[in-house]
PDB file of N, CA and C in Angstrom:
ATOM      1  N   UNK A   1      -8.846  20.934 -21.956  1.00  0.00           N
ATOM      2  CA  UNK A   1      -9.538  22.160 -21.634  1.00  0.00           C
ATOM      3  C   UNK A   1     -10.677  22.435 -22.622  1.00  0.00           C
ATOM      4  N   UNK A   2     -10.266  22.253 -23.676  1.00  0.00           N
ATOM      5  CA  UNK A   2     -11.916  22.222 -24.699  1.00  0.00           C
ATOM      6  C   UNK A   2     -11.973  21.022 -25.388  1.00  0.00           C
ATOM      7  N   UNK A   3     -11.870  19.798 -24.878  1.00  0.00           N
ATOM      8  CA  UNK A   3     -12.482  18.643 -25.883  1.00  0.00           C
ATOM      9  C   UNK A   3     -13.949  18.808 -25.461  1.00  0.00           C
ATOM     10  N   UNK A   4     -14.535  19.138 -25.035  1.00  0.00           N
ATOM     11  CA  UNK A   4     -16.138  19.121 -25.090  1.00  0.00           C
ATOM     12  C   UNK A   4     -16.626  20.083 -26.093  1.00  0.00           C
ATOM     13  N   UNK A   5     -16.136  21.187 -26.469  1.00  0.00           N
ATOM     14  CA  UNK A   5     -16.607  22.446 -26.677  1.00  0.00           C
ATOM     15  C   UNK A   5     -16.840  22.299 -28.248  1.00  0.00           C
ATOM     16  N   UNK A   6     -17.618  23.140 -28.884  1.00  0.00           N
ATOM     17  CA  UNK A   6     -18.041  23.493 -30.138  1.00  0.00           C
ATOM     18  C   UNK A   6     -16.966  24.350 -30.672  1.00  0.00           C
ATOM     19  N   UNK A   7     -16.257  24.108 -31.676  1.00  0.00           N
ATOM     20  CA  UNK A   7     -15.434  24.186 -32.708  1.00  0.00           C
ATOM     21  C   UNK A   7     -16.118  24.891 -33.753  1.00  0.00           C
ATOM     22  N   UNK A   8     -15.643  26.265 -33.954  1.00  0.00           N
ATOM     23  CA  UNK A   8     -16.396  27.333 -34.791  1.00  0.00           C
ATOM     24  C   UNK A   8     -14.826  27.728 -35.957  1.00  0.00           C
ATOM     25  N   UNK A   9     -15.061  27.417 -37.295  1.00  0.00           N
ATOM     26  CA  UNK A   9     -13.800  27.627 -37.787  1.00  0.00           C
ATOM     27  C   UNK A   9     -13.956  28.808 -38.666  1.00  0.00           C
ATOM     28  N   UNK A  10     -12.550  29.589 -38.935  1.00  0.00           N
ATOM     29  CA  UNK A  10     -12.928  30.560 -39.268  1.00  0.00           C
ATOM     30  C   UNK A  10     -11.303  31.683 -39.591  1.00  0.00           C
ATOM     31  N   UNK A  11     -11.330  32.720 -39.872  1.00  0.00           N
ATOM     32  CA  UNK A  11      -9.863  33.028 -39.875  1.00  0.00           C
ATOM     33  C   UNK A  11      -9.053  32.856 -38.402  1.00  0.00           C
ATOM     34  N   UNK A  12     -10.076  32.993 -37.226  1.00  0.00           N
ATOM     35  CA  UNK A  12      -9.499  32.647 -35.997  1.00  0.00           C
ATOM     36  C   UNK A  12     -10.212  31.541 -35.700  1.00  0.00           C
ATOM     37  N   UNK A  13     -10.212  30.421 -34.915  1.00  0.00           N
ATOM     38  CA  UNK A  13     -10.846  28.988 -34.460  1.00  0.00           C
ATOM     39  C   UNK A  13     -11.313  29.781 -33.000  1.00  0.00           C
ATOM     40  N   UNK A  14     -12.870  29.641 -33.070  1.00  0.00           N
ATOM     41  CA  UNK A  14     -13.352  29.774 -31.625  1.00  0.00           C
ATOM     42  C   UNK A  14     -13.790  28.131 -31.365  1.00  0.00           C
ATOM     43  N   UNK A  15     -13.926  28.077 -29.543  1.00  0.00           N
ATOM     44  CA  UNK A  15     -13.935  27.280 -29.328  1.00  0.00           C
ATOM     45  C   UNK A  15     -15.196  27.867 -27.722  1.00  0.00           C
ATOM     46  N   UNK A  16     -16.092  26.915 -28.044  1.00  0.00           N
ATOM     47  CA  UNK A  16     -17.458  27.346 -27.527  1.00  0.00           C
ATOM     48  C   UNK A  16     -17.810  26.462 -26.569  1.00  0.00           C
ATOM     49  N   UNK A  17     -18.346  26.464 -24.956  1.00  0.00           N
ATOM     50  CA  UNK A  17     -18.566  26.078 -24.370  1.00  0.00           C
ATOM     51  C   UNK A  17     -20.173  26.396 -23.939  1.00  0.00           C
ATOM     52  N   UNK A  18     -20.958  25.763 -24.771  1.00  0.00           N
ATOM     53  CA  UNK A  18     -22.785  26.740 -24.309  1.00  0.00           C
ATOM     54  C   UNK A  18     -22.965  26.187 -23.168  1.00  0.00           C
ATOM     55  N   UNK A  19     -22.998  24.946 -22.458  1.00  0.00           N
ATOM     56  CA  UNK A  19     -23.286  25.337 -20.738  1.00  0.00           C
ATOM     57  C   UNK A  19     -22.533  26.535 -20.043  1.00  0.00           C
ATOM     58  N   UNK A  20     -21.512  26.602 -20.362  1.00  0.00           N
ATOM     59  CA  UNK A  20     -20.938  28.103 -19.568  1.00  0.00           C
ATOM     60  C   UNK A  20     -21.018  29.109 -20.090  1.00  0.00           C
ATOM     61  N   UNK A  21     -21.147  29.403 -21.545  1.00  0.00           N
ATOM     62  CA  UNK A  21     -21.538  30.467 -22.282  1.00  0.00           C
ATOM     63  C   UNK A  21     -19.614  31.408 -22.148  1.00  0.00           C
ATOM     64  N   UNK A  22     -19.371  30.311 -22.676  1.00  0.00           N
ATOM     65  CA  UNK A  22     -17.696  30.977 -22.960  1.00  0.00           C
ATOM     66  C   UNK A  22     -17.058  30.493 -23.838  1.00  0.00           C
ATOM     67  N   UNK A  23     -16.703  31.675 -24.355  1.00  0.00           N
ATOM     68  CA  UNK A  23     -15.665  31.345 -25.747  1.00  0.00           C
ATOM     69  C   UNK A  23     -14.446  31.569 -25.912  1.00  0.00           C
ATOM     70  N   UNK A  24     -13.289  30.711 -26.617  1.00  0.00           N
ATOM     71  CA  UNK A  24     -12.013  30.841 -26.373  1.00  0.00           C
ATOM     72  C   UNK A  24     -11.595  31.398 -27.809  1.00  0.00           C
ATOM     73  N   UNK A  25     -10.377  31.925 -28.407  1.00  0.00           N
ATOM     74  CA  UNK A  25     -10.216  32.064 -29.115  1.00  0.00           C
ATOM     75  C   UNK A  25      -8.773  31.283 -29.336  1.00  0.00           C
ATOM     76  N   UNK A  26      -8.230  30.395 -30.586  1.00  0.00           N
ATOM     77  CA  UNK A  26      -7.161  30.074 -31.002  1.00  0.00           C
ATOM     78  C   UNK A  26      -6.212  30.899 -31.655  1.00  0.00           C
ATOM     79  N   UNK A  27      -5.084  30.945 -31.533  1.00  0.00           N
ATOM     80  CA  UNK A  27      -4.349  31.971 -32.510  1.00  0.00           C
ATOM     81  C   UNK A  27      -3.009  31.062 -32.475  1.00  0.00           C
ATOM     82  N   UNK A  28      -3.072  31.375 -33.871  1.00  0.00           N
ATOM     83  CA  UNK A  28      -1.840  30.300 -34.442  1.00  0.00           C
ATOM     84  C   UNK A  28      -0.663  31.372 -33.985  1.00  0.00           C
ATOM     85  N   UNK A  29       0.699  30.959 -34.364  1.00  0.00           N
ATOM     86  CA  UNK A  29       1.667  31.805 -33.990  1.00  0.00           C
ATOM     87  C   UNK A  29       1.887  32.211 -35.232  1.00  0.00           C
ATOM     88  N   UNK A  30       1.773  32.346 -36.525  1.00  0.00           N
ATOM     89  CA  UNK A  30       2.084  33.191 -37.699  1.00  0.00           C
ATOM     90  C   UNK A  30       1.006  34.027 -37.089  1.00  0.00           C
ATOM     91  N   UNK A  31      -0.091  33.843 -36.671  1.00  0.00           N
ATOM     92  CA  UNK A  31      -0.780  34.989 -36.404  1.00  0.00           C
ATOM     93  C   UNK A  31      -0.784  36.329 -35.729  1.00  0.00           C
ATOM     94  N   UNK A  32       0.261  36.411 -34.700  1.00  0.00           N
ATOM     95  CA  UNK A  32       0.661  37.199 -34.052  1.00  0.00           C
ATOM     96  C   UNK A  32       1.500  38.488 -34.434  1.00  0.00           C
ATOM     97  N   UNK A  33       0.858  39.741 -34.607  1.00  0.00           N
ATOM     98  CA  UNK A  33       2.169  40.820 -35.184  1.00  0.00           C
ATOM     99  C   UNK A  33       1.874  41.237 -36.396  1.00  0.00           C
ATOM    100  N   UNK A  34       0.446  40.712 -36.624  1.00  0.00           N
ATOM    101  CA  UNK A  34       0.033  40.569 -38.461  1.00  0.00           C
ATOM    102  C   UNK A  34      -1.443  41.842 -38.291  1.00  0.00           C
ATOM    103  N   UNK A  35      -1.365  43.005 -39.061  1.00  0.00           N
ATOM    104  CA  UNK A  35      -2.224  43.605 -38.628  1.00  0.00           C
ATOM    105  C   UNK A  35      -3.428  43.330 -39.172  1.00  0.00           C
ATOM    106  N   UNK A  36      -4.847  43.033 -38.923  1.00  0.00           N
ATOM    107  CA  UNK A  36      -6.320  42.547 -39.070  1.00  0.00           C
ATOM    108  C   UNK A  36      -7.292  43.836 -38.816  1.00  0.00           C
ATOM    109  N   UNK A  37      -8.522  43.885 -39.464  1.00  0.00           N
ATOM    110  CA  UNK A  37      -8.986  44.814 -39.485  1.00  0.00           C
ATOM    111  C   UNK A  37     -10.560  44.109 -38.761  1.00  0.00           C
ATOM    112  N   UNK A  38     -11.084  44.800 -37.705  1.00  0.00           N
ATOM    113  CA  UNK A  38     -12.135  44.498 -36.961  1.00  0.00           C
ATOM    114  C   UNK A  38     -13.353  45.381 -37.655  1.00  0.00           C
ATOM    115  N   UNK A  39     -14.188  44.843 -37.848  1.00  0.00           N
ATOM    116  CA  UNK A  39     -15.901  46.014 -38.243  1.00  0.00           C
ATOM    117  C   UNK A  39     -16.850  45.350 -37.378  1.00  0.00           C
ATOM    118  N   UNK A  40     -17.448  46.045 -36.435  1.00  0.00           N
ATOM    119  CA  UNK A  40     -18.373  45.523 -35.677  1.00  0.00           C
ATOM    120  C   UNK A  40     -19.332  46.333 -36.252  1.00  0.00           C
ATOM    121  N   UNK A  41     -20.588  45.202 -35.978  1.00  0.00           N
ATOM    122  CA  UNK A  41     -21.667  45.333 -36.909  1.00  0.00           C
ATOM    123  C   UNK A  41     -22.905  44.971 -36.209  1.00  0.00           C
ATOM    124  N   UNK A  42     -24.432  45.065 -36.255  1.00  0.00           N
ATOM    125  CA  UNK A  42     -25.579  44.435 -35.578  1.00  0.00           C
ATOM    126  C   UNK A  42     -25.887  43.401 -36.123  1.00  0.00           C
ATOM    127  N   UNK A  43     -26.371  42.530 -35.665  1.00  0.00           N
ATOM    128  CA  UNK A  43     -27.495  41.175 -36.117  1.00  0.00           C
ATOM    129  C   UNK A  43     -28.777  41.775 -36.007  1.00  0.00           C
ATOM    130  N   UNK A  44     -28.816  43.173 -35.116  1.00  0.00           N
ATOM    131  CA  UNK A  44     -30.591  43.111 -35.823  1.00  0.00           C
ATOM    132  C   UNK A  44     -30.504  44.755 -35.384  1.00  0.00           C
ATOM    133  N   UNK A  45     -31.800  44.875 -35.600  1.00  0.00           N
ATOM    134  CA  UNK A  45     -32.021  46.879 -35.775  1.00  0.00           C
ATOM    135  C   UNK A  45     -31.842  47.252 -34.589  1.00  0.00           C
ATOM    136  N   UNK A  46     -31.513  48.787 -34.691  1.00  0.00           N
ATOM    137  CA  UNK A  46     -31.569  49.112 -33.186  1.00  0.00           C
ATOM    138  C   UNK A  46     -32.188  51.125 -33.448  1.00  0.00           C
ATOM    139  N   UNK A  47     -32.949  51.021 -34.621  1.00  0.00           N
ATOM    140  CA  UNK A  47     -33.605  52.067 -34.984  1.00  0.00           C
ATOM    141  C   UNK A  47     -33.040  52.844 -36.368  1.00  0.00           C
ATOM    142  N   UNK A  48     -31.551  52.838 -36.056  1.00  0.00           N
ATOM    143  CA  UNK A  48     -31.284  53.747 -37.666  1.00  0.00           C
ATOM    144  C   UNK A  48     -31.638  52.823 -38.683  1.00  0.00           C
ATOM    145  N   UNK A  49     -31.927  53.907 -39.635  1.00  0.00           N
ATOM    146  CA  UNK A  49     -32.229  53.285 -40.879  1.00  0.00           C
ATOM    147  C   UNK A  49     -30.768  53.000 -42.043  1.00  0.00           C
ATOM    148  N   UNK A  50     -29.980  53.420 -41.776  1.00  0.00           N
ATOM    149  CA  UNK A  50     -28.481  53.666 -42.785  1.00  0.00           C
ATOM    150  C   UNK A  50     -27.710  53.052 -41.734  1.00  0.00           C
ATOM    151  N   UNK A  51     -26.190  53.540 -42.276  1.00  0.00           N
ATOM    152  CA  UNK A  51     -25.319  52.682 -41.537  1.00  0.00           C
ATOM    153  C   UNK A  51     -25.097  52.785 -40.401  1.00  0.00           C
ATOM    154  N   UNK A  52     -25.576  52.383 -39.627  1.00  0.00           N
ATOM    155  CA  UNK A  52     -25.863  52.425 -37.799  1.00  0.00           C
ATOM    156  C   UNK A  52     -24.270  51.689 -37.297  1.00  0.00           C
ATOM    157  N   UNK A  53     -23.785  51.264 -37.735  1.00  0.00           N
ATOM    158  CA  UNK A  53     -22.424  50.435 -37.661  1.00  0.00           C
ATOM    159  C   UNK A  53     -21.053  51.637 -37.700  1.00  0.00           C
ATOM    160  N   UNK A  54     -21.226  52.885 -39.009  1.00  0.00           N
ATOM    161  CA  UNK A  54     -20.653  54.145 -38.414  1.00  0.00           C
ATOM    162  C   UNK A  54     -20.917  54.588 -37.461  1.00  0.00           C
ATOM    163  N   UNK A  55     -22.178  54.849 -37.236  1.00  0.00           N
ATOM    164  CA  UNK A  55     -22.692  55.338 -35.994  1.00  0.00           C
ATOM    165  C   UNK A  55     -22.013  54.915 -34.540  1.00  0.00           C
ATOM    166  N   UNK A  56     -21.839  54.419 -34.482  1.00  0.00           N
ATOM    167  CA  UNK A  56     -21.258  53.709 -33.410  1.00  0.00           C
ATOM    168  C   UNK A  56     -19.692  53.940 -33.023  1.00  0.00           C
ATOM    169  N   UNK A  57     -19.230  54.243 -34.155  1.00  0.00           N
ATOM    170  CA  UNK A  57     -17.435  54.829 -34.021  1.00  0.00           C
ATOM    171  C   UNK A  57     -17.507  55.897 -33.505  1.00  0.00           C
ATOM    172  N   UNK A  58     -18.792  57.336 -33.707  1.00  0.00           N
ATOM    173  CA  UNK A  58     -18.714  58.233 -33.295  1.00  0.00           C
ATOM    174  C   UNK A  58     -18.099  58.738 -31.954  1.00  0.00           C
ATOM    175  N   UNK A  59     -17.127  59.295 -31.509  1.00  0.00           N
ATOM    176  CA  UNK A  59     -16.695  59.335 -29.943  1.00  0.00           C
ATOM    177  C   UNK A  59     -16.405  58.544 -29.008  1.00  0.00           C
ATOM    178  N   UNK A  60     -16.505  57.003 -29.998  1.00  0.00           N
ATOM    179  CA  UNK A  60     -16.395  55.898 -28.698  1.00  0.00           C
ATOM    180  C   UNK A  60     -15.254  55.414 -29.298  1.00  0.00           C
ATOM    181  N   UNK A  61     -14.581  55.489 -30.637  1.00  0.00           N
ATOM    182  CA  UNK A  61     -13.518  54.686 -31.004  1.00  0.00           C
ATOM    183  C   UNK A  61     -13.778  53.399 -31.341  1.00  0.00           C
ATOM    184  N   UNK A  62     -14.759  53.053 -31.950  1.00  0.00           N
ATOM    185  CA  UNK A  62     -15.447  51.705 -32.448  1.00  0.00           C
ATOM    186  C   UNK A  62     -15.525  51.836 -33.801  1.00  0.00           C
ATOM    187  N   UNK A  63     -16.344  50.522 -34.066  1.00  0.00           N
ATOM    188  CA  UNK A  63     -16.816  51.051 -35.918  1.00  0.00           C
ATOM    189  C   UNK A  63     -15.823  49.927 -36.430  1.00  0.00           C
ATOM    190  N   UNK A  64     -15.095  50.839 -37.155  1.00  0.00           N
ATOM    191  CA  UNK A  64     -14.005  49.905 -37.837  1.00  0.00           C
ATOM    192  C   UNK A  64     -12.770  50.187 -37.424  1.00  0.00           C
ATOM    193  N   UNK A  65     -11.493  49.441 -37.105  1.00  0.00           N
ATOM    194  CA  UNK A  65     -10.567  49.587 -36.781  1.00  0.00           C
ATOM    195  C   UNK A  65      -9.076  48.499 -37.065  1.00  0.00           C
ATOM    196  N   UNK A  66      -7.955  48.543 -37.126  1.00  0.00           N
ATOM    197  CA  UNK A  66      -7.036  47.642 -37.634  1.00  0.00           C
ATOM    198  C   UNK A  66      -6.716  47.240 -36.267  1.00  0.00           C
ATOM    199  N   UNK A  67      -6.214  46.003 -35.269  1.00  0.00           N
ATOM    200  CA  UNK A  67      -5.970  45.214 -34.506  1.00  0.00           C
ATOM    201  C   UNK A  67      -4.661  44.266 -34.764  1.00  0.00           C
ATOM    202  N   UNK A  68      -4.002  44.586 -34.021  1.00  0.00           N
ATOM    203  CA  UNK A  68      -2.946  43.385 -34.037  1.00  0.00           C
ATOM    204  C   UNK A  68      -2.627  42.311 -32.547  1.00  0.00           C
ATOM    205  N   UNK A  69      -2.523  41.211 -32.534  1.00  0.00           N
ATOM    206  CA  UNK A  69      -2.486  40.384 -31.604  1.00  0.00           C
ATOM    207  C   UNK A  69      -0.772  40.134 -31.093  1.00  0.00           C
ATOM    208  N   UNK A  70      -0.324  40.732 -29.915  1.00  0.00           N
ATOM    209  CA  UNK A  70       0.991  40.730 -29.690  1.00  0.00           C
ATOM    210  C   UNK A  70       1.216  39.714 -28.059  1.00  0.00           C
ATOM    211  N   UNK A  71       2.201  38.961 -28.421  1.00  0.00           N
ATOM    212  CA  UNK A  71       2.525  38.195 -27.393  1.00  0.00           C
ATOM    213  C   UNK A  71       3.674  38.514 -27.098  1.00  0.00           C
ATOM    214  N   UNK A  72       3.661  38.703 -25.280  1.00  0.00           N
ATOM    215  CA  UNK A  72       4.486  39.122 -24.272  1.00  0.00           C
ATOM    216  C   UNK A  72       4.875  38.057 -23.591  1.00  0.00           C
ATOM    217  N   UNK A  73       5.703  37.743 -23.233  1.00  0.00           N
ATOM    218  CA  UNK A  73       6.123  36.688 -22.517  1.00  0.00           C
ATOM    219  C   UNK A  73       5.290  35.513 -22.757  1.00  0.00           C
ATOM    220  N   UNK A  74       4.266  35.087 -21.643  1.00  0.00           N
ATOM    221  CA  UNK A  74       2.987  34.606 -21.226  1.00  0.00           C
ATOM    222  C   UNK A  74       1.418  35.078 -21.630  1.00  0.00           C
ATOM    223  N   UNK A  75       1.844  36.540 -21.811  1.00  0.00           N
ATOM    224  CA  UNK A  75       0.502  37.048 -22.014  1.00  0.00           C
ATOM    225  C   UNK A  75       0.125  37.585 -23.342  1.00  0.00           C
ATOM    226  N   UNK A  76      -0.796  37.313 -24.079  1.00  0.00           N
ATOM    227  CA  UNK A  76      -1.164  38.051 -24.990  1.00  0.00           C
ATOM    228  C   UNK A  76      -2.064  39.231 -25.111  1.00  0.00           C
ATOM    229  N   UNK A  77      -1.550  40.054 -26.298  1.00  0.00           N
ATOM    230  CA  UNK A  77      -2.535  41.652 -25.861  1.00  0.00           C
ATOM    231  C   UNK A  77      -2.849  41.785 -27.236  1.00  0.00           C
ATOM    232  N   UNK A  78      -4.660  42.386 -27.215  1.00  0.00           N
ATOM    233  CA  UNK A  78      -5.257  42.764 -28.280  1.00  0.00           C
ATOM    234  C   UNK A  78      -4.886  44.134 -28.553  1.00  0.00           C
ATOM    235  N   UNK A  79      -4.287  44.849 -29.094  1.00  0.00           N
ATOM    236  CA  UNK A  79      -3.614  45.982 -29.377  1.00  0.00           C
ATOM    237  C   UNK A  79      -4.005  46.976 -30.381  1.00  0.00           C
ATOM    238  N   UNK A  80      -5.359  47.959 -30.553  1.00  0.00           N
ATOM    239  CA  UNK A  80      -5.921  48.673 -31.038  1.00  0.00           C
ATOM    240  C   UNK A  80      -4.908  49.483 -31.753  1.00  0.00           C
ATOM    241  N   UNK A  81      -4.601  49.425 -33.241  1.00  0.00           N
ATOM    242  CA  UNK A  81      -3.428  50.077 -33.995  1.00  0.00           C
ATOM    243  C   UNK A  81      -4.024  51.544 -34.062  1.00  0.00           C
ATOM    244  N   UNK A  82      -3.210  52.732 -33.449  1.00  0.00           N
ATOM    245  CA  UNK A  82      -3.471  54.205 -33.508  1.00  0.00           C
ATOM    246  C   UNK A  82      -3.134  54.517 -35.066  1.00  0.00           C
ATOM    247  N   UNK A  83      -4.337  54.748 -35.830  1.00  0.00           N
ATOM    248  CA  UNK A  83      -3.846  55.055 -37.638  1.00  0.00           C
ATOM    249  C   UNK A  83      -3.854  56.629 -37.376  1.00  0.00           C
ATOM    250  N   UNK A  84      -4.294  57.792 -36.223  1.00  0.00           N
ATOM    251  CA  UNK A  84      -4.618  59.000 -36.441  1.00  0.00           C
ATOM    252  C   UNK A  84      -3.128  59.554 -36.085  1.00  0.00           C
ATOM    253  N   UNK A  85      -2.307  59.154 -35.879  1.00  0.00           N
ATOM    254  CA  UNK A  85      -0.920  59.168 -34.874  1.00  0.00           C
ATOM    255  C   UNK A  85       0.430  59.586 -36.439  1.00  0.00           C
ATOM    256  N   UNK A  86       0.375  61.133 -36.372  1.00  0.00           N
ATOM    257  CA  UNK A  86       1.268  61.171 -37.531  1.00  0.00           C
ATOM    258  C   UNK A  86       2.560  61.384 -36.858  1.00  0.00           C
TER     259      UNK A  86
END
């Protein structure tokens, strides 16, 4: 299924297909259940001058956030950890 594909290594192994423009992600099984922290960020401007990367959490629930990867039977789920939840 990906011996053709571009091999991107990294704390997770993507695995890149540029004629189809699809990417897989690997996840080891220690990996699963382990909580990881996501920061999405720009590669290029999009007008603010400061941290435009907060900006973005505002009301949408983005920004920065902790993630854990949980496997169900067959299926795996990216699982947005609720930290506001006392």
């Amino acid at each position: 299924m990906i011996k053709d594909f571009d091999k991107i290594e990294g704390l997770f192994e993507l695995y890149r297909d540029p004629e189809e423009n699809k990417v897989f992600l690997a996840i080891r099984p220690d990996q699963f259940d382990q909580i990881y922290l996501c920061s999405i960020t720009r590669t290029q401007g999009d007008g603010y001058f400061f941290d435009s990367a907060s900006l973005v959490s505002i009301g949408r629930g983005w920004g920065t956030f902790p993630f854990v990867f949980q496997r169900v039977g067959k299926k795996v789920f990216f699982a947005h950890k609720n930290v506001y939840y006392r």
